[in-house]
C-alpha atoms as a PDB file:
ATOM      1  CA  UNK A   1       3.441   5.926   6.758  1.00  0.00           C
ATOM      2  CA  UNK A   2       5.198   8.275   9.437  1.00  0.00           C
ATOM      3  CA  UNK A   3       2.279   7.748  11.577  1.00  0.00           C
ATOM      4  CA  UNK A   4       1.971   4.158  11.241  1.00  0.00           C
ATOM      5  CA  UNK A   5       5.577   3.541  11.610  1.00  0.00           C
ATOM      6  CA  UNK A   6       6.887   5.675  13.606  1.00  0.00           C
ATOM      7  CA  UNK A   7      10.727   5.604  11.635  1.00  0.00           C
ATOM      8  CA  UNK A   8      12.185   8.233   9.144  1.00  0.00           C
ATOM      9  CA  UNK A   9      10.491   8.728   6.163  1.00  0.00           C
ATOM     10  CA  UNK A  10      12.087  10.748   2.641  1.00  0.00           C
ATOM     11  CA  UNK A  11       9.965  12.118  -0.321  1.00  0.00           C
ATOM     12  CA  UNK A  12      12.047  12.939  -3.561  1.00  0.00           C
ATOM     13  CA  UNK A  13      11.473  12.415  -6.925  1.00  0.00           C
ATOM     14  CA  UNK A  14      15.856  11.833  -6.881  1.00  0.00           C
ATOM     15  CA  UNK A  15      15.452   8.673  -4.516  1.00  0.00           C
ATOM     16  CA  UNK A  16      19.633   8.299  -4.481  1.00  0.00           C
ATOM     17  CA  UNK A  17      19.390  11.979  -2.742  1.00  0.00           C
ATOM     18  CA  UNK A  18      16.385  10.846  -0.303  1.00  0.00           C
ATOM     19  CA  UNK A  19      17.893   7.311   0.865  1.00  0.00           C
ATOM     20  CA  UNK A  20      20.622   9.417   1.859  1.00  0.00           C
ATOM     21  CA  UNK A  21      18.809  11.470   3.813  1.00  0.00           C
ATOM     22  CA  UNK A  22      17.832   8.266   5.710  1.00  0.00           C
ATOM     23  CA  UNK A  23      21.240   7.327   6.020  1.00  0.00           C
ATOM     24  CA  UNK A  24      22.534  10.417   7.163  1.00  0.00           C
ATOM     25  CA  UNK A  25      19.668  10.136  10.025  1.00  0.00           C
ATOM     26  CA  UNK A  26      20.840   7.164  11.526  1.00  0.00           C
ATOM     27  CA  UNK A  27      18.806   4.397   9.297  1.00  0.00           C
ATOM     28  CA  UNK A  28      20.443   1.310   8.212  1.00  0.00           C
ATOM     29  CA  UNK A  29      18.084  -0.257   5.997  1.00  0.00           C
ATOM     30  CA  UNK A  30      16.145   1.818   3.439  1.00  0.00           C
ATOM     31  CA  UNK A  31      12.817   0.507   1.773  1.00  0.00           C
ATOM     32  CA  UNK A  32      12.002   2.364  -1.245  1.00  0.00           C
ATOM     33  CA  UNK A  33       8.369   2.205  -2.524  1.00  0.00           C
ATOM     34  CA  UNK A  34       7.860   1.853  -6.600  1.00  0.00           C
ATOM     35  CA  UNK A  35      11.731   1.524  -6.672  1.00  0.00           C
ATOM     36  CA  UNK A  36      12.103  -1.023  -9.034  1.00  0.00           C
ATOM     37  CA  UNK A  37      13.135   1.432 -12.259  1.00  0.00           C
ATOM     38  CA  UNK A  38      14.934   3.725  -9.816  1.00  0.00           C
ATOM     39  CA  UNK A  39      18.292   2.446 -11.473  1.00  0.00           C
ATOM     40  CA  UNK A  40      20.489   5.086  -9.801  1.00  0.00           C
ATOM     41  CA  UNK A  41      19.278   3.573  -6.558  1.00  0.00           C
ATOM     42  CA  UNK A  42      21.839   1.093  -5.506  1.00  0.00           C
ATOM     43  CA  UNK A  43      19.796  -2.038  -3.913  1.00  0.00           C
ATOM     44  CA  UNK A  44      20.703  -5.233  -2.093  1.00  0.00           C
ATOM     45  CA  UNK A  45      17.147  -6.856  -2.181  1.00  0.00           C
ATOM     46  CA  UNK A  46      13.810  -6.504  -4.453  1.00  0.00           C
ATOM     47  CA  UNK A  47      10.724  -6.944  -4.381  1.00  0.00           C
ATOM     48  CA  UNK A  48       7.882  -6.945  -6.957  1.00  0.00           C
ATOM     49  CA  UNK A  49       4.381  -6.919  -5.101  1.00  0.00           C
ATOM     50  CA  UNK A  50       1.791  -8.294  -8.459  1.00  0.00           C
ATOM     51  CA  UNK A  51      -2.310  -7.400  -8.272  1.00  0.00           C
ATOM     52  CA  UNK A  52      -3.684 -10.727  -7.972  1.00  0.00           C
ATOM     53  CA  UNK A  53      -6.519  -9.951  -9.651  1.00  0.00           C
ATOM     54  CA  UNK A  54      -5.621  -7.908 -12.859  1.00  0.00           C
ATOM     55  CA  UNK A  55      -1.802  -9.609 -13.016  1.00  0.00           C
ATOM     56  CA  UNK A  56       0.313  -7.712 -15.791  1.00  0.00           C
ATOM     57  CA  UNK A  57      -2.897  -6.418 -17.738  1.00  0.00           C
ATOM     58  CA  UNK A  58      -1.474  -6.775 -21.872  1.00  0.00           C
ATOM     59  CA  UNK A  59       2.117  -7.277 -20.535  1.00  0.00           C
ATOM     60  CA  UNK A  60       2.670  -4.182 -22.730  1.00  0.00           C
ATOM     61  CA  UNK A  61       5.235  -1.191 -21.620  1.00  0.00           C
ATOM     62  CA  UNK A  62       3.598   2.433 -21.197  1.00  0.00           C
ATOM     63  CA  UNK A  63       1.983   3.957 -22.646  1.00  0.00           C
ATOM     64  CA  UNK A  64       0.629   1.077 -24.493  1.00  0.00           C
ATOM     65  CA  UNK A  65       0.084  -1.075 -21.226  1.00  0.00           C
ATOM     66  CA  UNK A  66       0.454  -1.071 -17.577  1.00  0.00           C
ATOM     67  CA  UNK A  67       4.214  -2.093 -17.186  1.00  0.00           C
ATOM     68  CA  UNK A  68       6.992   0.378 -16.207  1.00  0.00           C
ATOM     69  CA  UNK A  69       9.601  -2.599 -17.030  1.00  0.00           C
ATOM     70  CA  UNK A  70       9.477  -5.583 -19.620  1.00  0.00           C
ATOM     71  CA  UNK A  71       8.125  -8.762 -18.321  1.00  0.00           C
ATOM     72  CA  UNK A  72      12.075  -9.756 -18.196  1.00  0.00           C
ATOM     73  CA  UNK A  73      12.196  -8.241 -14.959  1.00  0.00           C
ATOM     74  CA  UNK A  74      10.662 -10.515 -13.178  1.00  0.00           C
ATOM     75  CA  UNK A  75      13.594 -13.157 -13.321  1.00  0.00           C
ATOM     76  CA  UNK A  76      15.871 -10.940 -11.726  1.00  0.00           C
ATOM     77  CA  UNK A  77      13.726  -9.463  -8.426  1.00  0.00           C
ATOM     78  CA  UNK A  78      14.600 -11.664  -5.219  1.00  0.00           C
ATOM     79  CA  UNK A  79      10.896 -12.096  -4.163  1.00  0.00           C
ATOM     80  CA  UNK A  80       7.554 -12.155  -5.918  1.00  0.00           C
ATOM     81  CA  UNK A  81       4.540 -11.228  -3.796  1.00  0.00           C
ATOM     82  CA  UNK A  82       0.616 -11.835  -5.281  1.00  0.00           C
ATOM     83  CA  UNK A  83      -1.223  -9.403  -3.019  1.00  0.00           C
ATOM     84  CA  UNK A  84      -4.971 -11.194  -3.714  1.00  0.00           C
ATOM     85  CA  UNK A  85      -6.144 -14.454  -5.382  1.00  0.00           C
ATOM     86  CA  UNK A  86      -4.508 -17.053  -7.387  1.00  0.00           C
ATOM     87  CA  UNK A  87      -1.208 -16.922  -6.998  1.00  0.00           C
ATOM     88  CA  UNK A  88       1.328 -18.734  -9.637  1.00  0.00           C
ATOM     89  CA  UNK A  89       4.205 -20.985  -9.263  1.00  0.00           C
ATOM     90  CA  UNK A  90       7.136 -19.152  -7.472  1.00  0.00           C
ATOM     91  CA  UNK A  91       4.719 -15.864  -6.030  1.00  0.00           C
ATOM     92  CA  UNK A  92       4.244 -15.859  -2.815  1.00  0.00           C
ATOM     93  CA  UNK A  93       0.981 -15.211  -0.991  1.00  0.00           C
ATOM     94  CA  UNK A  94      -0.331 -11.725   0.320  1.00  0.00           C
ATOM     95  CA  UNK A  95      -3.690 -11.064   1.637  1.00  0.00           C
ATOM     96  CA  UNK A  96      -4.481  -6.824   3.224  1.00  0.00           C
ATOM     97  CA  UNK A  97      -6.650  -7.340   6.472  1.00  0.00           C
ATOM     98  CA  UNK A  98      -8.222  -4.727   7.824  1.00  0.00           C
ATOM     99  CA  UNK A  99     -10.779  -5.469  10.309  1.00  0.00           C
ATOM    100  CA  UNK A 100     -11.545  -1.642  12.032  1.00  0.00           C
ATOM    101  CA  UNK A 101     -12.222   1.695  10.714  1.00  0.00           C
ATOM    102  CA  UNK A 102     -10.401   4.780  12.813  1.00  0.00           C
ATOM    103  CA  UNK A 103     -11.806   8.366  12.741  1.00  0.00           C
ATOM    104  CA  UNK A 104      -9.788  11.268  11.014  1.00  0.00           C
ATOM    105  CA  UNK A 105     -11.162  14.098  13.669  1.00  0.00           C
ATOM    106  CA  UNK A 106     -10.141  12.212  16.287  1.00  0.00           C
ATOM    107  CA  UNK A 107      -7.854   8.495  15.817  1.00  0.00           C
ATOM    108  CA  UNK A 108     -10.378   6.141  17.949  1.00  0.00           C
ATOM    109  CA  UNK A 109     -11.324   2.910  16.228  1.00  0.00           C
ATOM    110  CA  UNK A 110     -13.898   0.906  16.101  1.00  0.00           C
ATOM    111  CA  UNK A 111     -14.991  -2.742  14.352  1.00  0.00           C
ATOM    112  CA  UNK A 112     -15.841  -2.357  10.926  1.00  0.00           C
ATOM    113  CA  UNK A 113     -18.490  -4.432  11.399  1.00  0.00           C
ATOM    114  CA  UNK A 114     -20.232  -1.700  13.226  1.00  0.00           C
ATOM    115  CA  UNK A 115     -21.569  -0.420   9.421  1.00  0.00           C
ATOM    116  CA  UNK A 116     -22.263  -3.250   8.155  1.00  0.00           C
ATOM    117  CA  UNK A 117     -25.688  -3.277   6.604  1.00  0.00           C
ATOM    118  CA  UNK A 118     -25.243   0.549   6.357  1.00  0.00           C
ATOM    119  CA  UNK A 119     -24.875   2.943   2.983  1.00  0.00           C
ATOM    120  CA  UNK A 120     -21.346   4.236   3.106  1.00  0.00           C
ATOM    121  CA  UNK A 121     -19.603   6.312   0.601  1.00  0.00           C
ATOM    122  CA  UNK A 122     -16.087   4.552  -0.429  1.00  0.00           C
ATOM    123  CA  UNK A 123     -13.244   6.993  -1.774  1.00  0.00           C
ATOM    124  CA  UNK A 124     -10.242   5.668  -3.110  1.00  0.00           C
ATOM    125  CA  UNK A 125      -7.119   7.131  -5.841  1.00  0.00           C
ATOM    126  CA  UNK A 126      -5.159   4.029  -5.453  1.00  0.00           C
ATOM    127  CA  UNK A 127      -3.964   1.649  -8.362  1.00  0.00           C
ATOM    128  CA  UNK A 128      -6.946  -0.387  -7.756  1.00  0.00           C
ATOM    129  CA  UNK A 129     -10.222   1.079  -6.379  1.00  0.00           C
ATOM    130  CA  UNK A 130     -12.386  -2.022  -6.880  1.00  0.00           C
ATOM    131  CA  UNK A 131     -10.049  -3.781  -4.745  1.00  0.00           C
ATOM    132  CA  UNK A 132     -11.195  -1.393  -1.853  1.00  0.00           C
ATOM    133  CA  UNK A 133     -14.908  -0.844  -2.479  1.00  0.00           C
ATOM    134  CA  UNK A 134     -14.911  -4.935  -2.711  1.00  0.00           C
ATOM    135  CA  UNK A 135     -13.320  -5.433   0.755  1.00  0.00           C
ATOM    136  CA  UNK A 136     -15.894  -3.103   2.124  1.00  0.00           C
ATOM    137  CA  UNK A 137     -18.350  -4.929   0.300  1.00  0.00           C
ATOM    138  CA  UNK A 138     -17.248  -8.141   1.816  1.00  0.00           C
ATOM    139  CA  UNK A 139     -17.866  -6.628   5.677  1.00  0.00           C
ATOM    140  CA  UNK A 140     -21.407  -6.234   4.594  1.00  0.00           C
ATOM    141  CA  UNK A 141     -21.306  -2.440   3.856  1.00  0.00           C
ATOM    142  CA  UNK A 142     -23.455  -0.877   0.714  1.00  0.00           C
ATOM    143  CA  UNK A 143     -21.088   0.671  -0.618  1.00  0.00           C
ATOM    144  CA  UNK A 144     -21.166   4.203  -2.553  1.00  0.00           C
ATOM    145  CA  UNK A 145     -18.065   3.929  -4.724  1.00  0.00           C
ATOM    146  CA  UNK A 146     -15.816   7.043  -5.718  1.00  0.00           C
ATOM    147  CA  UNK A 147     -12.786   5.905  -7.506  1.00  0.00           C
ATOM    148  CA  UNK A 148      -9.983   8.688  -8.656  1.00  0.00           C
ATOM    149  CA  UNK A 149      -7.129   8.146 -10.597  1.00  0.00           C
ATOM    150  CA  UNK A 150      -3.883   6.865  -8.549  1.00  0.00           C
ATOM    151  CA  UNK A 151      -2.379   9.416  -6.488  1.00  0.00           C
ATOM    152  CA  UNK A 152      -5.109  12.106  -6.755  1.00  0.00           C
ATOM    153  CA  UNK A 153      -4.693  15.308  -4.995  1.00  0.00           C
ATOM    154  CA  UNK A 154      -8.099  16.171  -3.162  1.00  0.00           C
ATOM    155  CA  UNK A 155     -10.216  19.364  -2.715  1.00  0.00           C
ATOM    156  CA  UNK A 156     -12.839  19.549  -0.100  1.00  0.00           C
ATOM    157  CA  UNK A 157     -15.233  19.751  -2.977  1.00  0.00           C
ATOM    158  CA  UNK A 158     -14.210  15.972  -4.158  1.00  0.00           C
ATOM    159  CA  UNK A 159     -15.453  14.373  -0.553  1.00  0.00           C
ATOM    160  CA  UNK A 160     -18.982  16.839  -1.008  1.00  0.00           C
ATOM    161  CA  UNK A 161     -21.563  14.612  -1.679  1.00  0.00           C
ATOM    162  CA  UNK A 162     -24.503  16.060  -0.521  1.00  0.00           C
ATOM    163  CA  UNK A 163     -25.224  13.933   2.551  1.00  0.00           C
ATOM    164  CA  UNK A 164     -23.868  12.635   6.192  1.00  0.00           C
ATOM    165  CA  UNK A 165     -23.355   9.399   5.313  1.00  0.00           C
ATOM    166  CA  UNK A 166     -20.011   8.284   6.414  1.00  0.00           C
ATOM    167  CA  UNK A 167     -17.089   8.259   3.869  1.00  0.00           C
ATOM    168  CA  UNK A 168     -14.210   5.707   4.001  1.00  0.00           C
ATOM    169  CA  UNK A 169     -10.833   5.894   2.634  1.00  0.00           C
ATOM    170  CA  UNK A 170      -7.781   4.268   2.560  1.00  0.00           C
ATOM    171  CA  UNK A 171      -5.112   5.478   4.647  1.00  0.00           C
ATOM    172  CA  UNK A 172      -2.603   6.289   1.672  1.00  0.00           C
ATOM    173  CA  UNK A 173      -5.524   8.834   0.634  1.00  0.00           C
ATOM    174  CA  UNK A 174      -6.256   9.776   4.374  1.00  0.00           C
ATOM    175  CA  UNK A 175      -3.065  11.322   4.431  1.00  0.00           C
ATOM    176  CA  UNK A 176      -4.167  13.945   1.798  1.00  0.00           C
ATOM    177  CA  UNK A 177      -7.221  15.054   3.369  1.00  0.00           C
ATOM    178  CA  UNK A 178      -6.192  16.156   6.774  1.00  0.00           C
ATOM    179  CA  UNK A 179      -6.029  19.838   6.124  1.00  0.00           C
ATOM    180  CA  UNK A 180     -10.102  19.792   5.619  1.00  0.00           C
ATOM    181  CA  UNK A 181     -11.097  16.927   7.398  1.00  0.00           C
ATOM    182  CA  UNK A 182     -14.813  15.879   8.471  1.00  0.00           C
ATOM    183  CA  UNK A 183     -16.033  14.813  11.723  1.00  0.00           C
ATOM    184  CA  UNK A 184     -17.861  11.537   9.757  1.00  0.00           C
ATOM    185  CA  UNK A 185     -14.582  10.370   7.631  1.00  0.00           C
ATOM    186  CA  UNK A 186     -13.101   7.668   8.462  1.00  0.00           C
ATOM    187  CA  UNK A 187      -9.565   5.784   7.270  1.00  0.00           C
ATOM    188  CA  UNK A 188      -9.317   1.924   6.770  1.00  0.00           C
ATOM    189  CA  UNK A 189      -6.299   0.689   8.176  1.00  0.00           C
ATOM    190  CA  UNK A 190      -4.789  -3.016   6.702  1.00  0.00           C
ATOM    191  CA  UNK A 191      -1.691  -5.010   7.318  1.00  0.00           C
ATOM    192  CA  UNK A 192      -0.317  -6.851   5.110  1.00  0.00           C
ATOM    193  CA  UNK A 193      -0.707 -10.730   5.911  1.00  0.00           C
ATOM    194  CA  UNK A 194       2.370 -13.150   4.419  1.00  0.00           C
ATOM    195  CA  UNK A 195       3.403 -16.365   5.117  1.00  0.00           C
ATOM    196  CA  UNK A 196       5.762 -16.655   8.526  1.00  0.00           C
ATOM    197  CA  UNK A 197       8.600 -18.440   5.668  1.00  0.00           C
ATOM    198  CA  UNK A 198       8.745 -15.466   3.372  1.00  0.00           C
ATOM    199  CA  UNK A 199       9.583 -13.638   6.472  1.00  0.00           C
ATOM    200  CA  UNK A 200      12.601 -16.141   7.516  1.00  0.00           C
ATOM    201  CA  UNK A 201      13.744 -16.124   3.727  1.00  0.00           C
ATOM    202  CA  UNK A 202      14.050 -12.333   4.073  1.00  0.00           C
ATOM    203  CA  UNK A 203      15.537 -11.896   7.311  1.00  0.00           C
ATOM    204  CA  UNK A 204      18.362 -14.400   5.847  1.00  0.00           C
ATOM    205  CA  UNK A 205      18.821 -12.603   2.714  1.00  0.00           C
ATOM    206  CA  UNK A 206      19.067  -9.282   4.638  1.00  0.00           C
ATOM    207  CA  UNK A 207      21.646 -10.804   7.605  1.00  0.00           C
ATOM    208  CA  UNK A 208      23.588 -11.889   4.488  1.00  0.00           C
ATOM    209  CA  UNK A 209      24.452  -8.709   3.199  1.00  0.00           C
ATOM    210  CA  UNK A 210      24.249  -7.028   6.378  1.00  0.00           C
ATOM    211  CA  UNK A 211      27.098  -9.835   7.597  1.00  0.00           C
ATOM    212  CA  UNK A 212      25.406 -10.028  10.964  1.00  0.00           C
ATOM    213  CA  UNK A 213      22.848 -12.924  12.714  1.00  0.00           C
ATOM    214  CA  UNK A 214      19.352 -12.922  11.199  1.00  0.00           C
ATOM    215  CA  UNK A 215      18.069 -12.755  15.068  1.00  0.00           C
ATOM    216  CA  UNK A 216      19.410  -9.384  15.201  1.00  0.00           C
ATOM    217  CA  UNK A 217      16.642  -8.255  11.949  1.00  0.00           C
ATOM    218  CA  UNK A 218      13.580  -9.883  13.952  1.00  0.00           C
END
């Protein structure tokens, strides 16, 4: 994220303390990730990003389903992004593009398309893995896939599988691996693709508790 971004980032299970940490550094607008059920966490917008594909699984609360809040929710967020296909009356449209792998040893890219038709092994602990292994898929690559559960902590031995062929990741698990990297890993980079209106609706909202002209957000 740090990397990517280049502005101040906080860690903290007590988010109240870390968006203050922010503030105190000079931010004025604080995007918390999974901050939703953070109740203690004042907010003036949110946003609920849905998986396109599996939606709200049984709609069920853990640890029976998926959901960390009641279906209720959902009428009182400001914004409702499906990241994928098919979305539903009110969501509005996200698609991740990532076009370019870049090298962990050493940051240079180059076009994804450079392996496709090539045996790749695919490593992902995010929500969902299929998601990843199927955009690889979809630049042509035969993919090796090596799902782990969401926010898995790796060990050299996890990426050991016996051979040079060359692993991707995604960058949220890229992040955990730099301590033991390997000259033939490689990161997938994406950006988040949304209609140019969501952006004008947000800048607006923002401005509007900011009390100040939504050109000075853009």
């Amino acid at each position: 994220m740090i990397r990517a971004s280049g502005v101040p980032v906080a860690i903290g299970q007590d988010r109240p303390i870390a968006a203050q940490l922010l503030l105190d550094a000079g931010c004025n607008v604080v995007i918390a990730d999974d901050g939703l059920q953070h109740y203690r966490l004042a907010r003036d917008i949110e946003i609920c990003v849905i998986d396109g594909a599996r939606r709200f699984g049984n709609a069920w609360l853990l640890p029976a389903g998926p959901l960390r809040e009641p279906m209720s929710r959902m009428a009182q967020v400001d914004f409702r992004i499906c990241n994928g296909v098919h979305p539903q009356t009110g969501e509005i449209p996200m698609r991740l593009q990532g076009d370019s792998v870049r090298a962990l040893s050493d940051g240079h890219e180059q076009p994804i398309a450079n392996f496709s038709g090539k045996r790749v092994h695919a490593v992902a602990a995010i929500g969902n893995p299929q998601r990843f292994f199927a955009s690889l898929a979809e630049h042509g690559l035969d993919v090796i896939p090596h799902p782990f559960p969401d926010h898995h902590a790796f060990m050299p031995a996890d990426l050991t599988f016996g051979d040079d062929l060359p692993v991707l990741m995604t960058e949220k698990d890229a992040v955990k691996c730099w301590a033991f990297i390997q000259p033939h890993w490689w990161s997938v980079p994406v950006k988040a693709e949304l209609p140019t209106s969501f952006y004008d609706d947000f800048y607006t909202r923002l401005a509007a508790k900011a009390r100040i002209s939504p050109m000075a957000l853009s």
